[in-house]
ModelCIF file with pLDDT and N, C-alpha, C, O atoms, coordinates in Angstrom:
data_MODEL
#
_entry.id   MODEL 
#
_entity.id                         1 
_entity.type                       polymer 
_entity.pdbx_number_of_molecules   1 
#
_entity_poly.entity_id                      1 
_entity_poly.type                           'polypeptide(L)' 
_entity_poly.nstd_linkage                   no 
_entity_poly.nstd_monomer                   no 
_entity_poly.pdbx_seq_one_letter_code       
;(UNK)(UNK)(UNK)(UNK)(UNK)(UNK)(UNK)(UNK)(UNK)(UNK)(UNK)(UNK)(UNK)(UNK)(UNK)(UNK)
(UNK)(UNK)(UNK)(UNK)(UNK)(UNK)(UNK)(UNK)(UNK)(UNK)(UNK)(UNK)(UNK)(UNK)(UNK)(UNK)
(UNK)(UNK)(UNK)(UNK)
;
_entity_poly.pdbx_seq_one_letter_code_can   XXXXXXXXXXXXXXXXXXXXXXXXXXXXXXXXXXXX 
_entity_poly.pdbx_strand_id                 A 
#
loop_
_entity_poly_seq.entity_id 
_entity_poly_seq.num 
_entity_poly_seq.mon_id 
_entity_poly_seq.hetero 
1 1  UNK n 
1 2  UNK n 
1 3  UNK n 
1 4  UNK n 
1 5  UNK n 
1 6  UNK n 
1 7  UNK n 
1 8  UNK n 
1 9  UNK n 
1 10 UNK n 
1 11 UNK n 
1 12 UNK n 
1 13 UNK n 
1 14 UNK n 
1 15 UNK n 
1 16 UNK n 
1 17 UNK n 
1 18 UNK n 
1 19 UNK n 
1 20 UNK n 
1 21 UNK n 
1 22 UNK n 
1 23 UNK n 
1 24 UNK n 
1 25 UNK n 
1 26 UNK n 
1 27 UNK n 
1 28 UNK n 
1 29 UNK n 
1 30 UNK n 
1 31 UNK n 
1 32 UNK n 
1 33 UNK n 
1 34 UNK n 
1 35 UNK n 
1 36 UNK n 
#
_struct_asym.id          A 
_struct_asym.entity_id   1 
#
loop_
_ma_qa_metric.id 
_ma_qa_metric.mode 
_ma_qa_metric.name 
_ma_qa_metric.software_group_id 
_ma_qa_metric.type 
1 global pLDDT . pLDDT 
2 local  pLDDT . pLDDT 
#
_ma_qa_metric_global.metric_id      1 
_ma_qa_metric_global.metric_value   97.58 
_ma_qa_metric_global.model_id       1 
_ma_qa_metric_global.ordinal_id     1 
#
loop_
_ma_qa_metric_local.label_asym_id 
_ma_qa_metric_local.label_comp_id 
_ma_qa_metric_local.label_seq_id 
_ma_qa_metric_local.metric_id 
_ma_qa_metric_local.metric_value 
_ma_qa_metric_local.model_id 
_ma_qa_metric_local.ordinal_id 
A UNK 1  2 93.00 1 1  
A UNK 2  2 97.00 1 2  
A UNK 3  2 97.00 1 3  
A UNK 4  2 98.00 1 4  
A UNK 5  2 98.00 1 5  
A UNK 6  2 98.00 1 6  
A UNK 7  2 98.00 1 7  
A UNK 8  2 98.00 1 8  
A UNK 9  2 98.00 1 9  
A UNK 10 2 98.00 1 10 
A UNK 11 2 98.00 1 11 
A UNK 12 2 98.00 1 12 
A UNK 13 2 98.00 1 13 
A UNK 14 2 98.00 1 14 
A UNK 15 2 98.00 1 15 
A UNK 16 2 98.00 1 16 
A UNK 17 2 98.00 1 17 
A UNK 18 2 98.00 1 18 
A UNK 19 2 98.00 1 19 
A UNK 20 2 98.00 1 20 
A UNK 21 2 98.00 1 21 
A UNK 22 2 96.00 1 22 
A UNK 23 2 96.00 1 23 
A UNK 24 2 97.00 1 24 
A UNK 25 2 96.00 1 25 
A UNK 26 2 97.00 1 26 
A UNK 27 2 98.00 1 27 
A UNK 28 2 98.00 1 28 
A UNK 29 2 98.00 1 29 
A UNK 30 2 98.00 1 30 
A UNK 31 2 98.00 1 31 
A UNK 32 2 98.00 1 32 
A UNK 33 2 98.00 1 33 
A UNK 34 2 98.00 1 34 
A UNK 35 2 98.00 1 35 
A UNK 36 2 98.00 1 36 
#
loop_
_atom_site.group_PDB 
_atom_site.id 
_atom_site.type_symbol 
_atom_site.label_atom_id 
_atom_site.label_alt_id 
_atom_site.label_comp_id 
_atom_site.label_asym_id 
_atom_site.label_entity_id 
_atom_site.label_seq_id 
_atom_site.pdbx_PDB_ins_code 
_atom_site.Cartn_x 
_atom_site.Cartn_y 
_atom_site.Cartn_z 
_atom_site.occupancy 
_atom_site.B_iso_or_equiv 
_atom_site.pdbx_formal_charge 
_atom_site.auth_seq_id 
_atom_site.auth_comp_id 
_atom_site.auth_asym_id 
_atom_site.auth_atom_id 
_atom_site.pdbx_PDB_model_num 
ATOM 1   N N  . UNK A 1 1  ? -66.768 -26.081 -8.393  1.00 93.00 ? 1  UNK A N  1 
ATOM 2   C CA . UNK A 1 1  ? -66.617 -26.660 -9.727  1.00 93.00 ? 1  UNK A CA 1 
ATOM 3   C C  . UNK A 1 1  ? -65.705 -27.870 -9.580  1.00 93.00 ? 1  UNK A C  1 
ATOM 4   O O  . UNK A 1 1  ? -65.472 -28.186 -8.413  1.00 93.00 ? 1  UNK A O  1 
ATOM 5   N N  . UNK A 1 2  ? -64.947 -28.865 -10.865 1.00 97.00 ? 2  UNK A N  1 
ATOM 6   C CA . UNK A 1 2  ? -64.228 -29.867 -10.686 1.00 97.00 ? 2  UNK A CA 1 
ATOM 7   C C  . UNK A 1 2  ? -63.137 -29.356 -10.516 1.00 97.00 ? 2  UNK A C  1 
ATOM 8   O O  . UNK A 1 2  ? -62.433 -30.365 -10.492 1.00 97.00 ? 2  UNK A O  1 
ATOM 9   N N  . UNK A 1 3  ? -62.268 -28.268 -10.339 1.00 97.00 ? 3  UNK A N  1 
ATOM 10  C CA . UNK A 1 3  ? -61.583 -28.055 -10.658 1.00 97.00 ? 3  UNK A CA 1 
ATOM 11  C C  . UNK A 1 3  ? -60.644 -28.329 -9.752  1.00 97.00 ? 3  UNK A C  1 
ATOM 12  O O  . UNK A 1 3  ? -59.753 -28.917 -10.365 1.00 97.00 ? 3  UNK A O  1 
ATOM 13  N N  . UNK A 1 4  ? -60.350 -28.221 -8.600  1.00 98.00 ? 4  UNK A N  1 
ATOM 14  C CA . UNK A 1 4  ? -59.928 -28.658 -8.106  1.00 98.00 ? 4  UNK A CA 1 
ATOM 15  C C  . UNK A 1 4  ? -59.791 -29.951 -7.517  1.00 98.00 ? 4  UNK A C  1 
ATOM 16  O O  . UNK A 1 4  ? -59.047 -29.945 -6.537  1.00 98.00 ? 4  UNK A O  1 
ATOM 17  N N  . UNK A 1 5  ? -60.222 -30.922 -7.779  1.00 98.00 ? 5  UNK A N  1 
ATOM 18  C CA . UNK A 1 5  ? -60.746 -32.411 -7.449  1.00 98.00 ? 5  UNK A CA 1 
ATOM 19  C C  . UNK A 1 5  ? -59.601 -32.463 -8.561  1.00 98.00 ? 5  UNK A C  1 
ATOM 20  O O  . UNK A 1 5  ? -58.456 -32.661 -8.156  1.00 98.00 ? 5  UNK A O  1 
ATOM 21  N N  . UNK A 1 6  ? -59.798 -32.316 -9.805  1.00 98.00 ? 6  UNK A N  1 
ATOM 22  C CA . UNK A 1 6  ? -59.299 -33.164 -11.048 1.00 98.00 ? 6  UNK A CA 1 
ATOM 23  C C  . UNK A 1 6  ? -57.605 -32.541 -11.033 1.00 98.00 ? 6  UNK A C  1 
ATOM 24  O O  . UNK A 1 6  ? -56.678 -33.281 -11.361 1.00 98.00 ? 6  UNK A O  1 
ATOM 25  N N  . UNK A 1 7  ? -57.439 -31.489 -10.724 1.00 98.00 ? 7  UNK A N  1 
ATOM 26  C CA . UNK A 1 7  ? -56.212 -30.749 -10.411 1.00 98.00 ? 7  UNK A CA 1 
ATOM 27  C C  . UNK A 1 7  ? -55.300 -31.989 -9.498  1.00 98.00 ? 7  UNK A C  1 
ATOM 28  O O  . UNK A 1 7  ? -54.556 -32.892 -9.879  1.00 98.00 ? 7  UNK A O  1 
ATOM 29  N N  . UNK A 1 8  ? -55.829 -31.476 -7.917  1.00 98.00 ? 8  UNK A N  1 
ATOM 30  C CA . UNK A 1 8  ? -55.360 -32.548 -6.900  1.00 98.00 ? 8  UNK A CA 1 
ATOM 31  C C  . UNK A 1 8  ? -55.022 -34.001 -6.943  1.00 98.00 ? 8  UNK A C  1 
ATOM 32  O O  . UNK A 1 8  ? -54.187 -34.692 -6.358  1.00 98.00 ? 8  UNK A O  1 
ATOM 33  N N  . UNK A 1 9  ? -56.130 -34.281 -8.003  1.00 98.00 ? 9  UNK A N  1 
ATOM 34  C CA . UNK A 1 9  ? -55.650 -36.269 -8.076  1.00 98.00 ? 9  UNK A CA 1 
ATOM 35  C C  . UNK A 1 9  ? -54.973 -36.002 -9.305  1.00 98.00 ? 9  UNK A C  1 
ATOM 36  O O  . UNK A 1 9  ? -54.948 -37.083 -9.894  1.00 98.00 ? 9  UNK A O  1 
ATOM 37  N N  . UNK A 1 10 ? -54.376 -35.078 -10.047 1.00 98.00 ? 10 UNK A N  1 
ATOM 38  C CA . UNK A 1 10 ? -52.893 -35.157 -10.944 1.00 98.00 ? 10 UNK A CA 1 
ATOM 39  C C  . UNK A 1 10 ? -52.055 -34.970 -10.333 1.00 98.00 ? 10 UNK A C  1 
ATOM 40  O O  . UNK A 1 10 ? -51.036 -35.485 -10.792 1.00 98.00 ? 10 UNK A O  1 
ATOM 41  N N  . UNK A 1 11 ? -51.824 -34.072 -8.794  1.00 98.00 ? 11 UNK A N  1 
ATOM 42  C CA . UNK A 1 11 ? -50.818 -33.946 -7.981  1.00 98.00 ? 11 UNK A CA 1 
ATOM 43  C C  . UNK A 1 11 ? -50.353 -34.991 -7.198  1.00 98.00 ? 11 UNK A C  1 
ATOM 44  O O  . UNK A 1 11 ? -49.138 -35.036 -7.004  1.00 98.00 ? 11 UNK A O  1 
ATOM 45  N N  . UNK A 1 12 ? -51.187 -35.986 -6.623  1.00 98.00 ? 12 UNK A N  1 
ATOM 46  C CA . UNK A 1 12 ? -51.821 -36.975 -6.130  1.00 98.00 ? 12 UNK A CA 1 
ATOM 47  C C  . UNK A 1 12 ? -50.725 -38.059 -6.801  1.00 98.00 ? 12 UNK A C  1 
ATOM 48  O O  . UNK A 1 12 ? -49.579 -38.280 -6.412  1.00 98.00 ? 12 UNK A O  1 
ATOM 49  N N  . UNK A 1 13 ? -51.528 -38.741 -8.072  1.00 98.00 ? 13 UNK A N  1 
ATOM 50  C CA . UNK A 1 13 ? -50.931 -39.142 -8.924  1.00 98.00 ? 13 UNK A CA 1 
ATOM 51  C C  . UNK A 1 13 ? -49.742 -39.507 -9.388  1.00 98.00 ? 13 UNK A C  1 
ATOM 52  O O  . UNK A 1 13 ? -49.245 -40.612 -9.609  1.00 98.00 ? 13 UNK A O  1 
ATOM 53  N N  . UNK A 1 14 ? -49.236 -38.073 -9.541  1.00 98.00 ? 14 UNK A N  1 
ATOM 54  C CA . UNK A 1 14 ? -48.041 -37.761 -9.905  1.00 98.00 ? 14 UNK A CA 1 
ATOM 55  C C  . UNK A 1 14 ? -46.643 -38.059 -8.549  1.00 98.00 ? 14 UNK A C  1 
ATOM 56  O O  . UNK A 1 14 ? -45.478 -38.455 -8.554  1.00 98.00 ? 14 UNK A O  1 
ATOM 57  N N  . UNK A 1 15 ? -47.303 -37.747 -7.877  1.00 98.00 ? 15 UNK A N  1 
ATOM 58  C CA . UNK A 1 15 ? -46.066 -37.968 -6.533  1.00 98.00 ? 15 UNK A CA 1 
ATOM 59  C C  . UNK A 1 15 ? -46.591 -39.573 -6.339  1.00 98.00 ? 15 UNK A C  1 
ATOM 60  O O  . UNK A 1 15 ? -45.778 -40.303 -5.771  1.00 98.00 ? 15 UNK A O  1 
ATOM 61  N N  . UNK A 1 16 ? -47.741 -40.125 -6.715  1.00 98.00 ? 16 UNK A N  1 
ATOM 62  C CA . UNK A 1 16 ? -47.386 -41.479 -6.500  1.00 98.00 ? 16 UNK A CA 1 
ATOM 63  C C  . UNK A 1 16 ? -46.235 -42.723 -7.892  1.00 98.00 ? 16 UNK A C  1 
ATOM 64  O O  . UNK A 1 16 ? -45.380 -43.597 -7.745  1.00 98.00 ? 16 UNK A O  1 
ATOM 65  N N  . UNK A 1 17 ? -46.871 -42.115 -9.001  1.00 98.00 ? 17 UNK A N  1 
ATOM 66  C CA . UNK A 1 17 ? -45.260 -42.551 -9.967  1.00 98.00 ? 17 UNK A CA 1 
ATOM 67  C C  . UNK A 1 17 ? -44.172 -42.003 -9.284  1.00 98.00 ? 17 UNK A C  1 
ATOM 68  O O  . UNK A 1 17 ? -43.382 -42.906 -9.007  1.00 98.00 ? 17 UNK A O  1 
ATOM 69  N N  . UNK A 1 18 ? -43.748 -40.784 -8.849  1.00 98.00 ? 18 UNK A N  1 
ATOM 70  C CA . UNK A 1 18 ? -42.426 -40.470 -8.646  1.00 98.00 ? 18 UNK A CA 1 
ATOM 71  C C  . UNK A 1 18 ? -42.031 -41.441 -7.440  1.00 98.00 ? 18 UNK A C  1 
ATOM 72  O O  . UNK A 1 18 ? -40.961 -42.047 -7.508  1.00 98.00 ? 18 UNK A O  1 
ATOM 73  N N  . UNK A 1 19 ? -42.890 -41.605 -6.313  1.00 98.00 ? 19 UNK A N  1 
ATOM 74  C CA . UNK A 1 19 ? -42.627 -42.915 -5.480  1.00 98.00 ? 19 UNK A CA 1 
ATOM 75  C C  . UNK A 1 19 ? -42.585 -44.214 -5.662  1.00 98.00 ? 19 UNK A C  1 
ATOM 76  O O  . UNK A 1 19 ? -41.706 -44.797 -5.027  1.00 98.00 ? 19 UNK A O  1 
ATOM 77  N N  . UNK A 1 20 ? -43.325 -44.900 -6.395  1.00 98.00 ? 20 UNK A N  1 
ATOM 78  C CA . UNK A 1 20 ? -43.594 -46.379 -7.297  1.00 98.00 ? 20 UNK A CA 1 
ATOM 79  C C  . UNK A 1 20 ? -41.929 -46.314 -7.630  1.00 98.00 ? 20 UNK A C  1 
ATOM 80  O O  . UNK A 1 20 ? -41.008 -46.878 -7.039  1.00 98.00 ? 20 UNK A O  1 
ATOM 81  N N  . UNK A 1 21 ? -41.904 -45.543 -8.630  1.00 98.00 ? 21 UNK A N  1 
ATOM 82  C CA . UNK A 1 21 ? -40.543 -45.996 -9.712  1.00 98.00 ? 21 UNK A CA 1 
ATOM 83  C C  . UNK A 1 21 ? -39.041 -45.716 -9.222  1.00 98.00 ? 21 UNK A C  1 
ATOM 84  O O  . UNK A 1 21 ? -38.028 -45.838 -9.912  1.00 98.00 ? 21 UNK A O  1 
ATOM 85  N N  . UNK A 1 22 ? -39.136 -45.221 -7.575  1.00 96.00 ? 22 UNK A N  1 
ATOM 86  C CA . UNK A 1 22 ? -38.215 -44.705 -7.135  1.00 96.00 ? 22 UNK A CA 1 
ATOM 87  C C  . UNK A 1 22 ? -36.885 -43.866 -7.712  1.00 96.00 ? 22 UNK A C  1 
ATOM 88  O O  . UNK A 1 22 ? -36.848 -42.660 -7.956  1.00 96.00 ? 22 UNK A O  1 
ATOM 89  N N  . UNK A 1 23 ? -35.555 -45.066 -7.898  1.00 96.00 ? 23 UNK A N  1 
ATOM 90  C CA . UNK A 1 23 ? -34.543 -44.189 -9.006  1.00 96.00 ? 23 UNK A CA 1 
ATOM 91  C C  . UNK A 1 23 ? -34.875 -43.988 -10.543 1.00 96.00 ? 23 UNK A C  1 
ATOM 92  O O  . UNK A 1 23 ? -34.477 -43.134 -11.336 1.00 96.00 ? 23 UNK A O  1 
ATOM 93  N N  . UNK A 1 24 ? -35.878 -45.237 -10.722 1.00 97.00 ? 24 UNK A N  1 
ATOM 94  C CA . UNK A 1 24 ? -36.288 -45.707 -11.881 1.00 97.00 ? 24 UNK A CA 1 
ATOM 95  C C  . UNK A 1 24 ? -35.166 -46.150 -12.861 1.00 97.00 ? 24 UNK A C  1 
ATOM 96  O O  . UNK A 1 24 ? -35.018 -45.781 -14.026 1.00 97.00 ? 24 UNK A O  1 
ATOM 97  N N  . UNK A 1 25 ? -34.318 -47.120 -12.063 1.00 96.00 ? 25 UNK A N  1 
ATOM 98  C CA . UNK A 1 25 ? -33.623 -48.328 -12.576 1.00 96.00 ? 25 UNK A CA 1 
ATOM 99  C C  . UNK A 1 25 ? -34.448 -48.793 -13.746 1.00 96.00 ? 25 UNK A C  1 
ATOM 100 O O  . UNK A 1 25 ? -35.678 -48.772 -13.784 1.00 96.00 ? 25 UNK A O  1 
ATOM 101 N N  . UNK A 1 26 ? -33.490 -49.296 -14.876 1.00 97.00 ? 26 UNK A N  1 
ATOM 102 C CA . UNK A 1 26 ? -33.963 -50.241 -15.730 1.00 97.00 ? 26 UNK A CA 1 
ATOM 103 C C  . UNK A 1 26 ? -35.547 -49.812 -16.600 1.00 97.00 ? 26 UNK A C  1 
ATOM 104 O O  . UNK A 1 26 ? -36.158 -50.484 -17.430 1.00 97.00 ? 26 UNK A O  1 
ATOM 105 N N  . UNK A 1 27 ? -35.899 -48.356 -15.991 1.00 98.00 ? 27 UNK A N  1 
ATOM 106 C CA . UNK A 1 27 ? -37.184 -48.252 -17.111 1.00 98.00 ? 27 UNK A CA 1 
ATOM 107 C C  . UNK A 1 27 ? -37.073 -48.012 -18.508 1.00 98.00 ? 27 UNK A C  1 
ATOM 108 O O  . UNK A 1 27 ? -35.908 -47.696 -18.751 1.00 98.00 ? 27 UNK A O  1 
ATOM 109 N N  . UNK A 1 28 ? -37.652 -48.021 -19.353 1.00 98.00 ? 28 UNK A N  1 
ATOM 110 C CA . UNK A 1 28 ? -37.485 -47.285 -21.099 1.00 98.00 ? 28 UNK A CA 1 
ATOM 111 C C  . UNK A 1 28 ? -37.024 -46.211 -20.979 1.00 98.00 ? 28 UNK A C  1 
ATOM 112 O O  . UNK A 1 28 ? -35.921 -45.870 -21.406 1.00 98.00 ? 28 UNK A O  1 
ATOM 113 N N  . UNK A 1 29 ? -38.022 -45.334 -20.210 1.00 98.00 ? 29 UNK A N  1 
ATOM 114 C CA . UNK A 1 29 ? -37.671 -43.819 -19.944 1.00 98.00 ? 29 UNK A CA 1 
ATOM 115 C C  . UNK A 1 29 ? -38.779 -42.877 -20.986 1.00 98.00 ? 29 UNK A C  1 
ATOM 116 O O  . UNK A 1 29 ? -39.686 -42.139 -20.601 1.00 98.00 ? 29 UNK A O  1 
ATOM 117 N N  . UNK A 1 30 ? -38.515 -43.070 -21.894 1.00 98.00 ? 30 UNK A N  1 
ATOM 118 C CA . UNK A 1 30 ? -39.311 -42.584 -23.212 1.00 98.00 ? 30 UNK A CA 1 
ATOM 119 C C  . UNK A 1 30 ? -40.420 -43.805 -23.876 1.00 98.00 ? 30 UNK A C  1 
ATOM 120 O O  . UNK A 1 30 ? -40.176 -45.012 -23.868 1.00 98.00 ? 30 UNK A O  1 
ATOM 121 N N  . UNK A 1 31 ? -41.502 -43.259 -24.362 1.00 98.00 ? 31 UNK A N  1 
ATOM 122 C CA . UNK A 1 31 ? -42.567 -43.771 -24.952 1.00 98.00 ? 31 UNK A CA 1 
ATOM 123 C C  . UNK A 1 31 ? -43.544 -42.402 -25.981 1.00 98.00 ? 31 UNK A C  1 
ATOM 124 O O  . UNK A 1 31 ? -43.561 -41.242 -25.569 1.00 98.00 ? 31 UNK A O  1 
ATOM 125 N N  . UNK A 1 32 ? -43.993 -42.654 -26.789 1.00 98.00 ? 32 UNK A N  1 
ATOM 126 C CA . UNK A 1 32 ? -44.876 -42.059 -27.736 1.00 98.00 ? 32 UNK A CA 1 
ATOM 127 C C  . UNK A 1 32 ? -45.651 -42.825 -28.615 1.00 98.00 ? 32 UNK A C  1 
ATOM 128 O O  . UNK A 1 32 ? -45.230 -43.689 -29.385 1.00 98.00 ? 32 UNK A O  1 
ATOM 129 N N  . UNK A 1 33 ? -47.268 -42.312 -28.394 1.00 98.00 ? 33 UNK A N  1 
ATOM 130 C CA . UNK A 1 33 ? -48.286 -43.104 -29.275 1.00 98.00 ? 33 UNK A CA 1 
ATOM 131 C C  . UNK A 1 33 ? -49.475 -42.450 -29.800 1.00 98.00 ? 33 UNK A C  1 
ATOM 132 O O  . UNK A 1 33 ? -50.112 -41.570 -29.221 1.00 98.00 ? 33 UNK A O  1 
ATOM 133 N N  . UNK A 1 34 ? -49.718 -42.938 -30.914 1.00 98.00 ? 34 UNK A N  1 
ATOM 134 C CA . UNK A 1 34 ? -50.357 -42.141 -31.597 1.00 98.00 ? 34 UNK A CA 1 
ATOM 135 C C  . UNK A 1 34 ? -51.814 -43.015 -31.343 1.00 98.00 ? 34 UNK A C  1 
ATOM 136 O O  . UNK A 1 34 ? -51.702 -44.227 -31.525 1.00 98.00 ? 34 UNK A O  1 
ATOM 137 N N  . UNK A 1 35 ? -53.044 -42.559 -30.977 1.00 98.00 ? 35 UNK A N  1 
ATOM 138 C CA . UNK A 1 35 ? -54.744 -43.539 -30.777 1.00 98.00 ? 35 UNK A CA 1 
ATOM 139 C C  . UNK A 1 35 ? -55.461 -42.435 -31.469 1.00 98.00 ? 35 UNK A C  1 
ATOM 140 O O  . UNK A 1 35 ? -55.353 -41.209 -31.461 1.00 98.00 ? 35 UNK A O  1 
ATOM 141 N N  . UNK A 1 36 ? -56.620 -43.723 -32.373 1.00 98.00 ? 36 UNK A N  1 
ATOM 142 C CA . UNK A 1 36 ? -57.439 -42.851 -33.014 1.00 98.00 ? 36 UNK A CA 1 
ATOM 143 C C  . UNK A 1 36 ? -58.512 -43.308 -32.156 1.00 98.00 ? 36 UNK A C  1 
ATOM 144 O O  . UNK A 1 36 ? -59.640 -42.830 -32.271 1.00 98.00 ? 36 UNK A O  1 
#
């Protein structure tokens, strides 16, 4: 099934923001939005 494909590239993903943004100096930090 997908399930694991779609799982893995959120794990994937996810450890690649936590690397990109390193200490994450200077980001907002917070964001929220509402799309219709």
């Amino acid at each position: 099934d997908f399930h694991h494909s779609v799982e893995d590239i959120g794990i994937v993903l996810g450890e690649a923001f936590r690397s990109a943004l390193g200490d994450r100096k200077g980001i907002a930090r917070f964001a929220d939005r509402l799309i219709p």
